[in-house]
Protein backbone atom coordinates (compact mmCIF):
# COMPACT_ATOMS: atom_id res chain seq x y z
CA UNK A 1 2.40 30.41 4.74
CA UNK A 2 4.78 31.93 7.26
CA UNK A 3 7.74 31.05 4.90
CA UNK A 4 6.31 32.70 2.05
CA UNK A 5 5.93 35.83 3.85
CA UNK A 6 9.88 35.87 5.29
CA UNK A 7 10.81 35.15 1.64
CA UNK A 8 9.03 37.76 0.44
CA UNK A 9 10.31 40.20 3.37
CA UNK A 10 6.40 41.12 4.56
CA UNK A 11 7.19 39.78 7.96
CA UNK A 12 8.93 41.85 10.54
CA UNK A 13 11.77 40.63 13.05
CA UNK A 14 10.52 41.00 16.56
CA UNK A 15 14.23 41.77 17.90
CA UNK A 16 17.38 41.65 15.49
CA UNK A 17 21.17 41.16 16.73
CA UNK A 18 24.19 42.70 14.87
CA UNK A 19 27.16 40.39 15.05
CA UNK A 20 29.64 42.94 12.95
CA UNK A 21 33.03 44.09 14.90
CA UNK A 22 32.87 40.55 16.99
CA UNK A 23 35.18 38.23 16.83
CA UNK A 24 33.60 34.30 16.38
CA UNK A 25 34.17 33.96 20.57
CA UNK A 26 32.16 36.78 21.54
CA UNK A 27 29.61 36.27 18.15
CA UNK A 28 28.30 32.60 19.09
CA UNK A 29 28.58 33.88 23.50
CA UNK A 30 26.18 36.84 22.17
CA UNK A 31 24.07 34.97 19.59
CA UNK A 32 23.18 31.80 22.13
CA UNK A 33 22.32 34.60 25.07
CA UNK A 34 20.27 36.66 22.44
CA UNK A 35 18.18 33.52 21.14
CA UNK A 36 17.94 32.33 24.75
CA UNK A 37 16.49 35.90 26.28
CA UNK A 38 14.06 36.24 23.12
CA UNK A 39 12.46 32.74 23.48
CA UNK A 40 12.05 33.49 27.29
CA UNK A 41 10.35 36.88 26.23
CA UNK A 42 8.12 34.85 23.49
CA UNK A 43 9.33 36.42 20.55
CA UNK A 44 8.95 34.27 17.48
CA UNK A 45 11.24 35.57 14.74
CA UNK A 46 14.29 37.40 15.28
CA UNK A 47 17.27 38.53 12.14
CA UNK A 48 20.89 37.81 13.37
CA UNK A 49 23.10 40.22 11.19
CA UNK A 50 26.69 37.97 10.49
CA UNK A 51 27.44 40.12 7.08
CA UNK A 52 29.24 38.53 4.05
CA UNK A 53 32.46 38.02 5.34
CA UNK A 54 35.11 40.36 4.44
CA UNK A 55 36.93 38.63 2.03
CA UNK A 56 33.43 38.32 -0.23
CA UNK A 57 33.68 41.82 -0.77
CA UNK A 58 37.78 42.01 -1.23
CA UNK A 59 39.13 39.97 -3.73
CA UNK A 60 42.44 41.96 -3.78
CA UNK A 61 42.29 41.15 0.20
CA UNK A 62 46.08 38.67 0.65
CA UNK A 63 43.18 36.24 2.93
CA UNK A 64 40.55 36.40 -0.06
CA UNK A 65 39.85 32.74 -1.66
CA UNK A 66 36.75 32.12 -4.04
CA UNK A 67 33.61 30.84 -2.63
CA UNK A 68 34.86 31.72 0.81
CA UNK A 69 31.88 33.72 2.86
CA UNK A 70 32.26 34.81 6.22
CA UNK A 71 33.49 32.66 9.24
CA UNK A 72 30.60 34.01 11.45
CA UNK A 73 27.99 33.49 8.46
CA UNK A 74 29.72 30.10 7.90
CA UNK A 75 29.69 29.12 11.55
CA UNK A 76 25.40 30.82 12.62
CA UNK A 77 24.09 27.50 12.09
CA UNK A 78 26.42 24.46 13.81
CA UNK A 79 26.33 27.14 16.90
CA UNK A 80 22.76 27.19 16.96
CA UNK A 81 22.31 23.02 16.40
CA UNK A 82 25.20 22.43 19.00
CA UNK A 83 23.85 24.35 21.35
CA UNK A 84 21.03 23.67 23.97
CA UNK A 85 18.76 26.61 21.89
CA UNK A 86 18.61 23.84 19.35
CA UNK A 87 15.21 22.30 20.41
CA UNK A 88 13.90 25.99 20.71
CA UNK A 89 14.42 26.92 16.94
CA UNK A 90 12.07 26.00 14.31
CA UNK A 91 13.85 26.85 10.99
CA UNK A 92 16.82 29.28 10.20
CA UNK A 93 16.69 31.06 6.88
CA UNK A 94 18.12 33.48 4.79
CA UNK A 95 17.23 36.84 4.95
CA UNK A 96 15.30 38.71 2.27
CA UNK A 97 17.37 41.30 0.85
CA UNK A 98 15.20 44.02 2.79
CA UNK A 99 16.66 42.27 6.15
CA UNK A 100 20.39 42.36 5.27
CA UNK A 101 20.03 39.66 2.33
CA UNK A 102 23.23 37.12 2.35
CA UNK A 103 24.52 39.10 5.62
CA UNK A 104 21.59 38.06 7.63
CA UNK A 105 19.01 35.21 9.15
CA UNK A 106 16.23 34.72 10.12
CA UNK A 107 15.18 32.15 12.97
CA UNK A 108 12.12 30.97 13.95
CA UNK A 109 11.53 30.63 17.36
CA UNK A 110 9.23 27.95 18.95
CA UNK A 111 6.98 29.22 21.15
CA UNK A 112 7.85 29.15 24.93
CA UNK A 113 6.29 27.09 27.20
């Protein structure tokens, strides 16, 4: 039921992040201390904002390559599963367009104990 309602955008983030300007050092440093202060605060779903990647937007850009996305969309996930957070996070989805779309994610938060 609850993943209807993200895919359908009719469930609201609790707390969202905004990883654009960061370099992939201080993106995963910011995104483990985010997901890590909102599981102690018992929120259950928060967005994490990566955005597409510049070069999926830029194919004149000299670094552009087809099919290539975004190094911090790219790299969201294997933070999250190699990470101590991992036992903490039910799912991680895509964001419904309303949310930021292919720029964004959702995750699921267990709830804290």
């Amino acid at each position: 039921k609850i993943l209807n309602l993200l895919k359908k955008g009719k469930m609201e983030p609790e707390k969202t992040l905004d990883l654009h300007g960061l370099n992939t050092k201080q993106a995963e440093k910011r995104v483990l201390e985010f997901l890590q202060a909102c599981h102690l605060q018992g929120a259950r779903l928060v967005l994490i904002i990566t955005g597409k990647g510049r070069s999926s937007e830029e194919p004149n850009n000299p670094y552009y390559y087809e099919n290539r996305t975004g190094i911090l969309r790219k790299s969201l996930t294997s933070w999250i599963e190699n990470s101590k957070m991992h036992p903490a996070i039910l799912d991680i989805l895509p964001a419904n367009s309303k949310h930021g779309g292919d720029g964004a994610f959702y995750i699921y938060l267990r709830k804290a104990k």
